[in-house]
N, C-alpha and C. Protein backbone atom coordinates (compact mmCIF):
# COMPACT_ATOMS: atom_id res chain seq x y z
N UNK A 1 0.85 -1.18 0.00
CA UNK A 1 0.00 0.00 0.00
C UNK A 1 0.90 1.23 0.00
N UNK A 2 0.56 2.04 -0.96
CA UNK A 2 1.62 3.40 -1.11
C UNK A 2 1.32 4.51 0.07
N UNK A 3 2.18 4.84 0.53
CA UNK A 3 2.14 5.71 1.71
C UNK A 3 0.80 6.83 1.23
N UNK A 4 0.89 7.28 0.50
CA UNK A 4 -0.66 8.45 0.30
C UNK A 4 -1.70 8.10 -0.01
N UNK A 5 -1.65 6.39 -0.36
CA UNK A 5 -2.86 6.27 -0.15
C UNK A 5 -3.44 5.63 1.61
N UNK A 6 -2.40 5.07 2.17
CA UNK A 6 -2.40 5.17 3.81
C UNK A 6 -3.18 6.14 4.38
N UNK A 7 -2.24 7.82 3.59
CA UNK A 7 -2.33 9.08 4.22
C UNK A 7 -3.70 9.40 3.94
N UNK A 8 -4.40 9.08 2.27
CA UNK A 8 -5.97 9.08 2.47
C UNK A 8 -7.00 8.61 3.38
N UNK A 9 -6.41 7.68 3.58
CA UNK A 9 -7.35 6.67 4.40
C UNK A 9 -7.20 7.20 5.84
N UNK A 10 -6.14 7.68 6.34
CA UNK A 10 -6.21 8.03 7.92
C UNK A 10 -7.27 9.16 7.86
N UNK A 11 -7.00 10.06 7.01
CA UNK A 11 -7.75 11.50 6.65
C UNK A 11 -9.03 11.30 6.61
N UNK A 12 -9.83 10.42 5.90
CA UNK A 12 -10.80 9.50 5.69
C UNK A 12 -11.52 9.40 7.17
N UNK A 13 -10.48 8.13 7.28
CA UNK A 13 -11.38 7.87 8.58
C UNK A 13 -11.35 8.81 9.67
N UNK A 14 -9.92 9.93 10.03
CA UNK A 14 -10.42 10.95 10.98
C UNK A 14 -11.50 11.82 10.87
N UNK A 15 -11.69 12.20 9.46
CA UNK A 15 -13.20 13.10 9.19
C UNK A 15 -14.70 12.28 9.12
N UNK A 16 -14.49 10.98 9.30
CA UNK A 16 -15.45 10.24 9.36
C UNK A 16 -15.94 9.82 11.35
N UNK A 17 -14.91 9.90 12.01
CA UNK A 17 -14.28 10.01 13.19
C UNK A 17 -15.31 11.34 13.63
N UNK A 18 -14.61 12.64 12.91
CA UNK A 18 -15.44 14.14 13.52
C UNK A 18 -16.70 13.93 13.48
N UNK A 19 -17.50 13.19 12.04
CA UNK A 19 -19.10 13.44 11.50
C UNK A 19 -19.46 12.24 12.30
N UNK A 20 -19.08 11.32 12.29
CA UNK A 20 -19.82 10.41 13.74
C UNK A 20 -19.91 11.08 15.27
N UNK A 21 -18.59 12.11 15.93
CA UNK A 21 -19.08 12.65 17.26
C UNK A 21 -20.35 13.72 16.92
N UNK A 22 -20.28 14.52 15.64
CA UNK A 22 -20.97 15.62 15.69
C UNK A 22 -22.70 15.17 15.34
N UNK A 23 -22.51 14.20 14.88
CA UNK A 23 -24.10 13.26 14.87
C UNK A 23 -24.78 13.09 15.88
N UNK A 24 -24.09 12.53 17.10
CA UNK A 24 -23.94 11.70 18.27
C UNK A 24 -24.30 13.32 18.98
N UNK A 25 -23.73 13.97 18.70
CA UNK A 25 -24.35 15.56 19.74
C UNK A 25 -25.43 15.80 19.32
N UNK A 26 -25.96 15.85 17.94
CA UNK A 26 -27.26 16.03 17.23
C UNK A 26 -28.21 15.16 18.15
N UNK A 27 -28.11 14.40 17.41
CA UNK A 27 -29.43 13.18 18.11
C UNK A 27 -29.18 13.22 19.64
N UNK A 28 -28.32 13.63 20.37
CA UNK A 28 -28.47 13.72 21.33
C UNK A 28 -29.16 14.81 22.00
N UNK A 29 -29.55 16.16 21.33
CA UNK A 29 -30.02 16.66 21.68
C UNK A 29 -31.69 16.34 20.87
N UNK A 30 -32.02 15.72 20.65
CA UNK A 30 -33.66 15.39 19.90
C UNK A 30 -34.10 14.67 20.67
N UNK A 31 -35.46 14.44 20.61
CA UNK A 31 -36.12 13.72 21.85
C UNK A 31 -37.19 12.62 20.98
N UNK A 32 -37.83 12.03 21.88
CA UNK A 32 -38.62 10.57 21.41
C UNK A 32 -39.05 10.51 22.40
N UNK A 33 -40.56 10.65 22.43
CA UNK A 33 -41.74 10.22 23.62
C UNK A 33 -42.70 9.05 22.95
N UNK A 34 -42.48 8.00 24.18
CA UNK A 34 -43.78 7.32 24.17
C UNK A 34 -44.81 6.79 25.36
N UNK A 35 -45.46 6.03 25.16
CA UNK A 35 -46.86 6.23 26.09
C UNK A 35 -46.70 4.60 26.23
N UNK A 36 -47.49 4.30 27.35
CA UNK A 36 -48.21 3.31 27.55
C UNK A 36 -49.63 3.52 28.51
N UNK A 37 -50.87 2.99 28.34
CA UNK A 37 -51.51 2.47 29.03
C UNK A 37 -52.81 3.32 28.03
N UNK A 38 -52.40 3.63 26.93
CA UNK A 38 -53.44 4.54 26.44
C UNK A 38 -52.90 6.35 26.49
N UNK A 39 -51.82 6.10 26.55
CA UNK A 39 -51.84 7.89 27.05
C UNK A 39 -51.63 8.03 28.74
N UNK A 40 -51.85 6.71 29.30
CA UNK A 40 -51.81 7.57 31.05
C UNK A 40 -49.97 7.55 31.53
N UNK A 41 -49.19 6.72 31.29
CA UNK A 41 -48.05 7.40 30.74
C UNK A 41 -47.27 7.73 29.65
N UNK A 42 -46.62 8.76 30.07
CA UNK A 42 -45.64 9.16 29.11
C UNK A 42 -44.21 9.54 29.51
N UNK A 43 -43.20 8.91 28.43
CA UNK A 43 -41.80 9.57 28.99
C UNK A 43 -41.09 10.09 27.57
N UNK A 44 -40.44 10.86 28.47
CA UNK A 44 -39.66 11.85 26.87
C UNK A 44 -38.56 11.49 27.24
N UNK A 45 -37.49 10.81 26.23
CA UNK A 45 -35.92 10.74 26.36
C UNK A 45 -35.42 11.26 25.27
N UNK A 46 -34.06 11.45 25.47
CA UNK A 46 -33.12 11.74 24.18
C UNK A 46 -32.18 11.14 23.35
N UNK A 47 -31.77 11.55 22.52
CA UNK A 47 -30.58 10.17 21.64
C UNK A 47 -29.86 9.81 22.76
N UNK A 48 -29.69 10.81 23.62
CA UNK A 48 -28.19 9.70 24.16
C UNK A 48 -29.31 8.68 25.29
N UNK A 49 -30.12 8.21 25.01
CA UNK A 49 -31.12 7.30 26.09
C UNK A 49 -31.00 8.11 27.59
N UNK A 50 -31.17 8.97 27.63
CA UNK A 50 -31.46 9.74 29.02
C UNK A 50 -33.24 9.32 29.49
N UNK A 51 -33.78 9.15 30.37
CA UNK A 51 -34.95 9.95 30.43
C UNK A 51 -35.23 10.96 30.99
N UNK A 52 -35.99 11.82 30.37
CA UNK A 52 -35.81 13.24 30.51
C UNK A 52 -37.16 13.85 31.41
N UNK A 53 -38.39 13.13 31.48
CA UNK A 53 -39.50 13.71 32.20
C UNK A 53 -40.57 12.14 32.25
N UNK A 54 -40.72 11.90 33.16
CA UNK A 54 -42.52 11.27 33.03
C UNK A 54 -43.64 11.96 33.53
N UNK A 55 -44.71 11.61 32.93
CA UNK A 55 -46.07 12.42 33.28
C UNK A 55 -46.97 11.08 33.76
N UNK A 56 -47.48 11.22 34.63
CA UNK A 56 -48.42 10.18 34.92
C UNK A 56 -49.48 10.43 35.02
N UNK A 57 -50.80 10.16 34.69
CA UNK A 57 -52.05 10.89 34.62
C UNK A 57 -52.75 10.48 36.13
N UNK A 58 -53.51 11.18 36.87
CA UNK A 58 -53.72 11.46 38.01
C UNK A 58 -54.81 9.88 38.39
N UNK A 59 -55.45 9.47 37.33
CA UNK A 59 -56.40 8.87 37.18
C UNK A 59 -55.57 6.94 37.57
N UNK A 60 -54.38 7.15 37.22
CA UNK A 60 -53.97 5.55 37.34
C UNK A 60 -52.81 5.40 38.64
N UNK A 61 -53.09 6.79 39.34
CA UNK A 61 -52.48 6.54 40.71
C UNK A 61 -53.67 6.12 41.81
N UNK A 62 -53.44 4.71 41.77
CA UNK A 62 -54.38 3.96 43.02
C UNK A 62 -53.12 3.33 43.82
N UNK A 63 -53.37 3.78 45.05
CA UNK A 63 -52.25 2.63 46.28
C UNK A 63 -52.44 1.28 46.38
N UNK A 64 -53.78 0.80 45.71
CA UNK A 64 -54.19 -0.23 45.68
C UNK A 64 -53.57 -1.23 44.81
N UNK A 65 -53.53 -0.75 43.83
CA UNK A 65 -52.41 -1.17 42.87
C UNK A 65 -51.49 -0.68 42.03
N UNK A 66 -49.98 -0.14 42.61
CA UNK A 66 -48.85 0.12 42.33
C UNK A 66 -48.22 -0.42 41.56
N UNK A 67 -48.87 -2.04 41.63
CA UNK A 67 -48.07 -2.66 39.97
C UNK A 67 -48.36 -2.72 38.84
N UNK A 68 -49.88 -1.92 38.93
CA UNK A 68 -50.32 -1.45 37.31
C UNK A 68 -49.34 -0.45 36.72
N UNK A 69 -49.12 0.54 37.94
CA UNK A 69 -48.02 1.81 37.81
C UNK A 69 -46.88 1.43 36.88
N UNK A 70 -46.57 0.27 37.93
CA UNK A 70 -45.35 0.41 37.80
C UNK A 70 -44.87 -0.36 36.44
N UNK A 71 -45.52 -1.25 36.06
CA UNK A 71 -45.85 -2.20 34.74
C UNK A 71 -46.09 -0.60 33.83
N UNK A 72 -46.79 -0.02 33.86
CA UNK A 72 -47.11 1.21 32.91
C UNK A 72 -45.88 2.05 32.38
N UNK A 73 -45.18 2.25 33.88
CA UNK A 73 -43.65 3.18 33.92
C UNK A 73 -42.77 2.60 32.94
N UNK A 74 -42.60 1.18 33.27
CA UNK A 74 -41.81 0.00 32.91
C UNK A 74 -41.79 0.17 31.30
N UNK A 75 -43.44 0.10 30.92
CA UNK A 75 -43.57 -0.43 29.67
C UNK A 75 -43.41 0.79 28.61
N UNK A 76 -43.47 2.08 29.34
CA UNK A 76 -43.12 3.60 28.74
C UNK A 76 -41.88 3.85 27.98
N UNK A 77 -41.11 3.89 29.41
CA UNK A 77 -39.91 3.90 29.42
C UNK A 77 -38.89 2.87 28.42
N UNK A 78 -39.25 1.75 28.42
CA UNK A 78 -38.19 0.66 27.65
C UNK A 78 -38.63 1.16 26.44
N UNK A 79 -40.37 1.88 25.95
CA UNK A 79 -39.98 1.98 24.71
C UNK A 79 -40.13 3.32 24.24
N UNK A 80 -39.70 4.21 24.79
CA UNK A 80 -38.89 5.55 24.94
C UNK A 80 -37.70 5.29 24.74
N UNK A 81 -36.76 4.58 25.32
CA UNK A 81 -35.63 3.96 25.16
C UNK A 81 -35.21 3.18 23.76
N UNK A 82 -36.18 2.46 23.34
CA UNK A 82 -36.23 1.88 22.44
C UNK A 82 -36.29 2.41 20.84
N UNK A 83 -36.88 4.11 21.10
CA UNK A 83 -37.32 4.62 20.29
C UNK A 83 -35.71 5.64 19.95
N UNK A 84 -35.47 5.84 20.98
CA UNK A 84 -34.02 6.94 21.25
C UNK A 84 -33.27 6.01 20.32
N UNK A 85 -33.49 4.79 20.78
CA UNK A 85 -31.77 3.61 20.05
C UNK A 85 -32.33 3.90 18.51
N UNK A 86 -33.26 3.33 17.95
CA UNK A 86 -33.63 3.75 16.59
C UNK A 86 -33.74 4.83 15.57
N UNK A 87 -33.70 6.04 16.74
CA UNK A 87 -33.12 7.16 16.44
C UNK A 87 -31.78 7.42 15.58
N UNK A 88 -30.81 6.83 16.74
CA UNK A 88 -29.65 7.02 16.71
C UNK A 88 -29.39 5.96 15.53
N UNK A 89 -29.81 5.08 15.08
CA UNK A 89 -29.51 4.18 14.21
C UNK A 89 -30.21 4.15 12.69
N UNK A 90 -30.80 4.94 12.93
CA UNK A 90 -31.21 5.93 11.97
C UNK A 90 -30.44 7.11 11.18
N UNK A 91 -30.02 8.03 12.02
CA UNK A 91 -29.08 8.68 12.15
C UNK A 91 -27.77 8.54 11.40
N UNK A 92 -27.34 7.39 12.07
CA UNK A 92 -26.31 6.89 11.48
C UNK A 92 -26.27 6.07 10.19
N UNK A 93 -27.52 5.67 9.93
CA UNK A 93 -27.58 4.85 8.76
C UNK A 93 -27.42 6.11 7.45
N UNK A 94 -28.17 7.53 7.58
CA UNK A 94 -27.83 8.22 6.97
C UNK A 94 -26.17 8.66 6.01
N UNK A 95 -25.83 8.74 7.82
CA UNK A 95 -24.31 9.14 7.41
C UNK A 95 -23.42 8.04 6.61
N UNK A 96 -23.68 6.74 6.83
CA UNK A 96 -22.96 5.89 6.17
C UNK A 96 -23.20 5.57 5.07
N UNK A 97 -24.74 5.80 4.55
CA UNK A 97 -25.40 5.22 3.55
C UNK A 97 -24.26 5.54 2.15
N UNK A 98 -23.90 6.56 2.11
CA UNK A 98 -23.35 7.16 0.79
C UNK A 98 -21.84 5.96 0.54
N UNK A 99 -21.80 5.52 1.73
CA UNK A 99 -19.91 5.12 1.87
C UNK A 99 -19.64 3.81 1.47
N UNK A 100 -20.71 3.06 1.16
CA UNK A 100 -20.42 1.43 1.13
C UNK A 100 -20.15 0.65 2.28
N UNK A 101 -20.16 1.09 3.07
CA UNK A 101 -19.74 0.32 4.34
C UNK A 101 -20.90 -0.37 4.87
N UNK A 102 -20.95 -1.60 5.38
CA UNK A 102 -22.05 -2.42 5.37
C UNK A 102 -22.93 -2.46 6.49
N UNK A 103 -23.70 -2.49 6.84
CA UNK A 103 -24.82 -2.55 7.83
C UNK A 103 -24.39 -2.58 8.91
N UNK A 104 -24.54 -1.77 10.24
CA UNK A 104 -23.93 -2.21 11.46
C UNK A 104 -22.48 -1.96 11.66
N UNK A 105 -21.71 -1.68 10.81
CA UNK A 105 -20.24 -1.51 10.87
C UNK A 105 -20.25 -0.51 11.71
N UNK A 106 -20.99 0.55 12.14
CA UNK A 106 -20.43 1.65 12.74
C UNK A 106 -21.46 1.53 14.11
């Protein structure tokens, strides 16, 4: 391999290096809310899988049963979470799409 084309390829992959962190700040600042129970919760997270707020509607707080709650929280949240990862993999599928590089590589 001839040294400049080495020197391409480092260049390459360091600017490929920058547009993957500066993505990763993007989507990290965008958000993805979802619900369970009909709307009685909701959670908002962000690319980087934070969660960022839940709302619980006044109507499905019974002491009586806390594990509807908490099954509700549960089932919000993982796919708030779930929605952030697809985000981000989304995201990224963009940036690579143009490059040939194959599914998942990054």
């Amino acid at each position: 391999m001839s040294k400049n084309l080495l020197n391409n390829l480092m260049k390459q992959a360091q600017q490929m290096q920058e547009q993957v962190k500066k993505l990763q700040a993007e989507v990290g600042n965008k958000t993805v809310e979802a619900s369970s129970g009909g709307g009685m919760v909701t959670v908002v997270a962000n690319g980087r899988q934070e969660v960022l707020s839940i709302k619980i509607d006044k109507s499905v707080v019974d002491p009586g049963d806390v594990e509807m709650l908490q099954d509700l929280v549960a089932a919000a949240v993982n796919e708030a979470l779930r929605k952030s990862q697809e985000l981000m993999k989304d995201e990224m599928g963009r940036l690579t799409s143009g490059m040939g590089l194959p599914p998942g590589l990054l």
